[in-house]
PDB file of N, CA and C in Angstrom:
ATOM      1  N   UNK A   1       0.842  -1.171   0.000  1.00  0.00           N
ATOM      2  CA  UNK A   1       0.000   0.000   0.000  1.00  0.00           C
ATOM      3  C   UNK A   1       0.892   1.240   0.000  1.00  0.00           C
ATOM      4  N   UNK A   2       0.461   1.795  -0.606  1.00  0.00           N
ATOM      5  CA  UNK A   2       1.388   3.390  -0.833  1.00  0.00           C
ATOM      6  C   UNK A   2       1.153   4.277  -0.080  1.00  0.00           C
ATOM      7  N   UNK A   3       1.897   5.208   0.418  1.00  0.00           N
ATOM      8  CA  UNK A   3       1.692   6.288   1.405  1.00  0.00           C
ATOM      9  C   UNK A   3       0.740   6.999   1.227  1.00  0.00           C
ATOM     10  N   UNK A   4       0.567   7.172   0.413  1.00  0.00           N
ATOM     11  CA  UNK A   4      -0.841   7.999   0.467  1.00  0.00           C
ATOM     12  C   UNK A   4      -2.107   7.521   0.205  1.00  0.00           C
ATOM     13  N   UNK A   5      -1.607   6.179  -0.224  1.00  0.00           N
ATOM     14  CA  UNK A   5      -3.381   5.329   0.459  1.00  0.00           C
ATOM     15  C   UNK A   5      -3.767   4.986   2.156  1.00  0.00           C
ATOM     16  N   UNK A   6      -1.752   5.167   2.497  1.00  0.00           N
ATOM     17  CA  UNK A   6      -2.345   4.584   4.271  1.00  0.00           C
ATOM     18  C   UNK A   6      -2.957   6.041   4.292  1.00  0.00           C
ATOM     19  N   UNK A   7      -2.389   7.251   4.075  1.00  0.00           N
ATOM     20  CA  UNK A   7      -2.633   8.349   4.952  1.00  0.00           C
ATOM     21  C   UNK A   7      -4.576   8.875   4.582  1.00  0.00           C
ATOM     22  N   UNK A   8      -4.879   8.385   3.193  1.00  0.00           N
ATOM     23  CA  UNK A   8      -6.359   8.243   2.855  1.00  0.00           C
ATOM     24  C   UNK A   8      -7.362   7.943   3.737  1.00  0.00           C
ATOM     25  N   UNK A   9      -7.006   5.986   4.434  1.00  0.00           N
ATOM     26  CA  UNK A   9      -7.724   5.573   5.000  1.00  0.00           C
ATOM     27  C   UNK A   9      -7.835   5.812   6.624  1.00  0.00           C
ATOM     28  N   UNK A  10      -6.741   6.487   6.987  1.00  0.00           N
ATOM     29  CA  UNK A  10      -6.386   6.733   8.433  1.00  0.00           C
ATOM     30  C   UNK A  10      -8.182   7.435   8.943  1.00  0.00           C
ATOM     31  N   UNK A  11      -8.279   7.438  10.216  1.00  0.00           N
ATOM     32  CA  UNK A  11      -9.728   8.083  10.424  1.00  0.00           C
ATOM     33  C   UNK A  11      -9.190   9.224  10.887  1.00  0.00           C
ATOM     34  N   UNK A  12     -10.067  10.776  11.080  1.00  0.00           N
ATOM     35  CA  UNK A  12      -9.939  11.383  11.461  1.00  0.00           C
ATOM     36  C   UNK A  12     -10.247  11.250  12.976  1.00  0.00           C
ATOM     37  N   UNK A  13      -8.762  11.962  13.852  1.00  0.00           N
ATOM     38  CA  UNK A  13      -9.198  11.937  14.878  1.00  0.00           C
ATOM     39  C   UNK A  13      -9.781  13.176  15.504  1.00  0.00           C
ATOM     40  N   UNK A  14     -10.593  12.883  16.882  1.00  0.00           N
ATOM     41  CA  UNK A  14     -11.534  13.616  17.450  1.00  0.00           C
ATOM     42  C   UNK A  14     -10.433  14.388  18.530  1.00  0.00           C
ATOM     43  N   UNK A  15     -10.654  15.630  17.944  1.00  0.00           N
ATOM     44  CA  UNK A  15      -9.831  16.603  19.377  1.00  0.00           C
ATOM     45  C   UNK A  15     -10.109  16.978  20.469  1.00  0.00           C
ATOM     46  N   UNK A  16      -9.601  16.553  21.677  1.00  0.00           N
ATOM     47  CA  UNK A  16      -9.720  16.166  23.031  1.00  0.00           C
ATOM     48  C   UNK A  16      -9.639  17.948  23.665  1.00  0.00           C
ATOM     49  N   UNK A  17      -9.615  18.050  24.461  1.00  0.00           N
ATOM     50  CA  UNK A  17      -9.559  18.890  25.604  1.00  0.00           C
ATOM     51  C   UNK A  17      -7.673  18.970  25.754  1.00  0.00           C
ATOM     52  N   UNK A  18      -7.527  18.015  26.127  1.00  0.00           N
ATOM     53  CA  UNK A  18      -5.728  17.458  26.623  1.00  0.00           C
ATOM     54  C   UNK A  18      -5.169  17.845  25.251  1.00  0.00           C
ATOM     55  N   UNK A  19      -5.743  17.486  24.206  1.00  0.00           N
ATOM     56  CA  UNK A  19      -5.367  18.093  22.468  1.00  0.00           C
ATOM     57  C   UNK A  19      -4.804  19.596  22.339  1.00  0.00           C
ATOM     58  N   UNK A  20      -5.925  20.129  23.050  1.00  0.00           N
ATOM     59  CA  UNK A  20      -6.165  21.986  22.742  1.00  0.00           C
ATOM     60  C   UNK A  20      -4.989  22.422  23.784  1.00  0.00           C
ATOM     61  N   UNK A  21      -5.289  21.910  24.981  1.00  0.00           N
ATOM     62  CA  UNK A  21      -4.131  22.136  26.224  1.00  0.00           C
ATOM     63  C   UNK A  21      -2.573  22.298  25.422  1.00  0.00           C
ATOM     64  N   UNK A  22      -2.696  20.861  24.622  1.00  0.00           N
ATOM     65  CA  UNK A  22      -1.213  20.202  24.351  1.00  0.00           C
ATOM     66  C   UNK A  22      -0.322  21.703  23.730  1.00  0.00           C
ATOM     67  N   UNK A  23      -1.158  21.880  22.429  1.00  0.00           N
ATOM     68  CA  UNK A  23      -0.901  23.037  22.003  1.00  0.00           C
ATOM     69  C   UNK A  23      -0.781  24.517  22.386  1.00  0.00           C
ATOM     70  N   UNK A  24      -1.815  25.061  23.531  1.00  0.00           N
ATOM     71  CA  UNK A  24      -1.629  25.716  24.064  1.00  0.00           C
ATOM     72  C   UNK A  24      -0.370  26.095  24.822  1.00  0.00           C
ATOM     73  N   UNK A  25       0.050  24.972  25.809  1.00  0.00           N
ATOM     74  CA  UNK A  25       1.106  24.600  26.598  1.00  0.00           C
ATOM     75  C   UNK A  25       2.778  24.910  25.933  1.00  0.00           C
ATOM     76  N   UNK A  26       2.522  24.442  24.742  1.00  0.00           N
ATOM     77  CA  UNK A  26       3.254  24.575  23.423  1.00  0.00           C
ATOM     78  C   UNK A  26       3.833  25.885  23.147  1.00  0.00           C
ATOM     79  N   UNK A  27       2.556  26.331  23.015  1.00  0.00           N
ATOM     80  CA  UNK A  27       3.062  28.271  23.171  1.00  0.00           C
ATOM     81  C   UNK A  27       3.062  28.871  23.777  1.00  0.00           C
ATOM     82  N   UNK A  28       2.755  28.629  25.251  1.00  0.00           N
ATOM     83  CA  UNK A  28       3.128  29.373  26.197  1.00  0.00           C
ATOM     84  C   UNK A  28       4.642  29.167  26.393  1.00  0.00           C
ATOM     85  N   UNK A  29       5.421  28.052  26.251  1.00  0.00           N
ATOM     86  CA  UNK A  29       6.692  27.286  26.701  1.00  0.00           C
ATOM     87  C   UNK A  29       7.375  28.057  25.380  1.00  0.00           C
ATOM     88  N   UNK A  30       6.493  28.060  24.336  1.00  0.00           N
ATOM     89  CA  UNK A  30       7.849  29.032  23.285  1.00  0.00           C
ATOM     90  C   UNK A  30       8.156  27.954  22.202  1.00  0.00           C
ATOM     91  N   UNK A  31       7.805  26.422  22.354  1.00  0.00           N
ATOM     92  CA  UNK A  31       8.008  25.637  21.764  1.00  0.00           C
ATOM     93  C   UNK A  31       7.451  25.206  20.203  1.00  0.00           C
ATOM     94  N   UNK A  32       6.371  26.119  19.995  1.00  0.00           N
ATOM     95  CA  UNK A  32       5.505  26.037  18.829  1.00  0.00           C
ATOM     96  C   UNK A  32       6.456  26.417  17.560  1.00  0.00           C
ATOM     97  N   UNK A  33       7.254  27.024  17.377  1.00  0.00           N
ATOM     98  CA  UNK A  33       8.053  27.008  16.235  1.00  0.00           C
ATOM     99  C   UNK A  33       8.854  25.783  15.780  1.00  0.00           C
ATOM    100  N   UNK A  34       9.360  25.555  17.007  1.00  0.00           N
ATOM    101  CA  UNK A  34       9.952  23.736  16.971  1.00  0.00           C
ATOM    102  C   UNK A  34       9.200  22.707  16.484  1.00  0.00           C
ATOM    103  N   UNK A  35       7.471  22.655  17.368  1.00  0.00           N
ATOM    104  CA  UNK A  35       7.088  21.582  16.878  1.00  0.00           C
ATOM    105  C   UNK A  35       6.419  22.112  15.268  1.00  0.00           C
ATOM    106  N   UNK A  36       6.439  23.255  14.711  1.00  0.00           N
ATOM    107  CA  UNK A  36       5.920  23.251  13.198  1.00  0.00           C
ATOM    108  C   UNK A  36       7.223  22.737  12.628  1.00  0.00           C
ATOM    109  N   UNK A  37       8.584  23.164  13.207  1.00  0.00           N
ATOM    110  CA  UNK A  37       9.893  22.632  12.371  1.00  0.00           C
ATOM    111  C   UNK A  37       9.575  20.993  12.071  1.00  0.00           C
ATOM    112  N   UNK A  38       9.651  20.288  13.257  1.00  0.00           N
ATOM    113  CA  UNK A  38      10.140  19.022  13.130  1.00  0.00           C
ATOM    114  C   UNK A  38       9.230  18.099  13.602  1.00  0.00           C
ATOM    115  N   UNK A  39       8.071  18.988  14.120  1.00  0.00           N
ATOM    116  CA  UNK A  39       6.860  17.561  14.482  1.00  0.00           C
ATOM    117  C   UNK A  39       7.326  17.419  15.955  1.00  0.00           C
ATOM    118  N   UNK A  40       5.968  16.683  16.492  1.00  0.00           N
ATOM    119  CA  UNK A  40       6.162  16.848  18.271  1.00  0.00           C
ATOM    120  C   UNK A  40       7.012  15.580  18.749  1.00  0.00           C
ATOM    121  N   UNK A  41       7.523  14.445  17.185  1.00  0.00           N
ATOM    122  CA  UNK A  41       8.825  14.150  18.140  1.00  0.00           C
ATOM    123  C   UNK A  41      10.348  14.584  17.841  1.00  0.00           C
ATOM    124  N   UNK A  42      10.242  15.931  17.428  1.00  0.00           N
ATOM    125  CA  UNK A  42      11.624  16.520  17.322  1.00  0.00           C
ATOM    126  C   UNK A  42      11.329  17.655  19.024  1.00  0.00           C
ATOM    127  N   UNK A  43      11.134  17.270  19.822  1.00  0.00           N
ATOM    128  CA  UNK A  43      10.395  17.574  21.432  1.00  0.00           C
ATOM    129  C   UNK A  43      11.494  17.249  21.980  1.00  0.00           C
ATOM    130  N   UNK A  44      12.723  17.633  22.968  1.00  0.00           N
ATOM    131  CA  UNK A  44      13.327  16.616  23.618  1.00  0.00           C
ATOM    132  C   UNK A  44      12.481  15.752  24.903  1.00  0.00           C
ATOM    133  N   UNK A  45      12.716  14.706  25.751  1.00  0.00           N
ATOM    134  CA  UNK A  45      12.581  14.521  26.599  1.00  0.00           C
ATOM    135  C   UNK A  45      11.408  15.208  27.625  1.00  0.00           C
ATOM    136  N   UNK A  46      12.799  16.702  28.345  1.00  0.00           N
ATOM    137  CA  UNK A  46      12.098  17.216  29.236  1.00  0.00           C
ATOM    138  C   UNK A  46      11.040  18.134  28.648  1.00  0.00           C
ATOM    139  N   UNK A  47      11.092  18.723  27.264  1.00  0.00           N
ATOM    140  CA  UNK A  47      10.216  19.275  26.668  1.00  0.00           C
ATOM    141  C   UNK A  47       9.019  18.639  27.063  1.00  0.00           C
ATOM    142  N   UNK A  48       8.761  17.450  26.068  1.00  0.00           N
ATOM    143  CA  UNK A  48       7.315  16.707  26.369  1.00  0.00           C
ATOM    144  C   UNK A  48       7.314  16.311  27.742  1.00  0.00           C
ATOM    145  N   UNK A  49       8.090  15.797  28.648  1.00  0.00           N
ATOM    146  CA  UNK A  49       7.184  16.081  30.151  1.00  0.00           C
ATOM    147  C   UNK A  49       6.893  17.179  30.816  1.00  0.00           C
ATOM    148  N   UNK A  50       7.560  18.447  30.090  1.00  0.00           N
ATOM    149  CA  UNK A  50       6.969  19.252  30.620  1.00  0.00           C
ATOM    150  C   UNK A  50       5.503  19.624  30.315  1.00  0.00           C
ATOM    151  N   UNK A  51       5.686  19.402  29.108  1.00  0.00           N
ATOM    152  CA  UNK A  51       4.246  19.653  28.790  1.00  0.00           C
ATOM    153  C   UNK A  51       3.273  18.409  28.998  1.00  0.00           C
ATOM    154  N   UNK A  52       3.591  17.338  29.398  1.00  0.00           N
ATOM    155  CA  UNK A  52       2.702  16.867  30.084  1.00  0.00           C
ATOM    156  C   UNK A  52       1.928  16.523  31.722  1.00  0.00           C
ATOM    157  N   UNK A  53       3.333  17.356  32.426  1.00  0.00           N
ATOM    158  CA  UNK A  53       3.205  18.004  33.436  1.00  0.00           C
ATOM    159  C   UNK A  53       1.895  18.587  33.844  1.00  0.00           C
ATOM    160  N   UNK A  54       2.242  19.834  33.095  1.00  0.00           N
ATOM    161  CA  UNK A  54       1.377  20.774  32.818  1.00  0.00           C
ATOM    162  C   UNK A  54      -0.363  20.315  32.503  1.00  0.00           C
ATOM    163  N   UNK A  55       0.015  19.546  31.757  1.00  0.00           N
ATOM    164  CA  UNK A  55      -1.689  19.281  31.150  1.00  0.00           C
ATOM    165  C   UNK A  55      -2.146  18.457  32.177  1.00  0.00           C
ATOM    166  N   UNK A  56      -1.132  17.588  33.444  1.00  0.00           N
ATOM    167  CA  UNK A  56      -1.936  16.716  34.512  1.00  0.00           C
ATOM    168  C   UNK A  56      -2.150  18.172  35.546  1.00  0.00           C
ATOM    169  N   UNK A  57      -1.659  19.236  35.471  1.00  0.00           N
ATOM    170  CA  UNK A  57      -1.931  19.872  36.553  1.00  0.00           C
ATOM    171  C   UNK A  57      -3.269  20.633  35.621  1.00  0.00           C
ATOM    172  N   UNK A  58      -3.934  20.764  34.878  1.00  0.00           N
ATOM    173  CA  UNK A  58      -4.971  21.168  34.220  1.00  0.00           C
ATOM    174  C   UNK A  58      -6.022  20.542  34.385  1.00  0.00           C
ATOM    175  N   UNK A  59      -5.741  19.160  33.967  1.00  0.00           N
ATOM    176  CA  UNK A  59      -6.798  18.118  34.622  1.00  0.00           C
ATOM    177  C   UNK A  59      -7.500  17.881  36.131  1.00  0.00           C
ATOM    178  N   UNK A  60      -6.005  18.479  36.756  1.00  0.00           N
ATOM    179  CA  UNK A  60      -6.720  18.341  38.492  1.00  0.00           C
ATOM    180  C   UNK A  60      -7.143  19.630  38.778  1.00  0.00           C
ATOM    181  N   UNK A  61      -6.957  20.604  38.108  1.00  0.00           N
ATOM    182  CA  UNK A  61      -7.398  21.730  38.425  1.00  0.00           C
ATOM    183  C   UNK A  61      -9.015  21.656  38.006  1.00  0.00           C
ATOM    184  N   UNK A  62      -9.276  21.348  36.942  1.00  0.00           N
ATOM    185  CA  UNK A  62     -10.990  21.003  36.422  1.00  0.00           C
ATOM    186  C   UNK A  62     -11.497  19.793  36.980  1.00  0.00           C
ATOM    187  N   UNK A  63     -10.875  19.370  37.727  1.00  0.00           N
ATOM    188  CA  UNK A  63     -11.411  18.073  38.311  1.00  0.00           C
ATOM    189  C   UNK A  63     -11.704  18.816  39.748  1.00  0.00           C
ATOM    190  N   UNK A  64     -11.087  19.338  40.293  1.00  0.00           N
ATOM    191  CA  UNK A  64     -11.324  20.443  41.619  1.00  0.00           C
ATOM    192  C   UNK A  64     -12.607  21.699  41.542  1.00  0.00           C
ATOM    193  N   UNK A  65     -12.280  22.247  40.235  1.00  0.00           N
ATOM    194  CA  UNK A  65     -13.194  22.614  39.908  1.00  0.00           C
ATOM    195  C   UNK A  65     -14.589  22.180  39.844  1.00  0.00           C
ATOM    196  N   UNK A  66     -15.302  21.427  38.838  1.00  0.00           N
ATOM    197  CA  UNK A  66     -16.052  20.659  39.061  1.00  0.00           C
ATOM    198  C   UNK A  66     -16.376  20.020  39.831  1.00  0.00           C
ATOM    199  N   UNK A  67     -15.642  19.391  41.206  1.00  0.00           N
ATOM    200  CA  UNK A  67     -15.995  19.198  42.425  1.00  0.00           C
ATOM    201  C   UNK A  67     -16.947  20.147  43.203  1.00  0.00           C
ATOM    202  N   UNK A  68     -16.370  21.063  43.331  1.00  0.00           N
ATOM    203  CA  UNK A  68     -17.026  22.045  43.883  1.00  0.00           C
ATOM    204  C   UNK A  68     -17.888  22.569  43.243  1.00  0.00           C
ATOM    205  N   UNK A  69     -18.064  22.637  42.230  1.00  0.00           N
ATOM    206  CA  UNK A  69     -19.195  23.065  41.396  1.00  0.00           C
ATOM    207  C   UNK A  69     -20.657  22.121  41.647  1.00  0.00           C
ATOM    208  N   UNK A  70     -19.804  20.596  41.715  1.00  0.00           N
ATOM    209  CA  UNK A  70     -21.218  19.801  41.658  1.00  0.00           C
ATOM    210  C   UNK A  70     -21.611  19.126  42.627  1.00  0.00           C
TER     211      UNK A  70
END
């Protein structure tokens, strides 16, 4: 199969919450020029845990949130 029949049949995926964060996180850190250079695994290491750091402290923050809310 040729590359551009896999990339045809691939499904579109559904963008998450943690998705929008990812990116966000991205440009706040300054990193968004990098990942348009080379894609999010030209990221080192501490790059992507940082930013996934970040997106677990987002999650508990709306999870706190919503606690108290409901």
């Amino acid at each position: 199969m040729s590359k551009k029949n896999s990339l045809k049949n691939r499904k579109k995926k559904i963008e998450t919450i943690e998705d929008r964060w990812k990116y966000e996180i991205a440009a706040e850190l300054g990193l968004m020029d990098k990942v348009e250079k080379f894609g999010w695994g030209g990221l080192t290491a501490k790059e992507t845990g940082r930013i996934g750091g970040l997106i677990t402290v987002r999650k508990k923050q709306l999870g706190q949130k919503q606690s108290t809310e409901g």
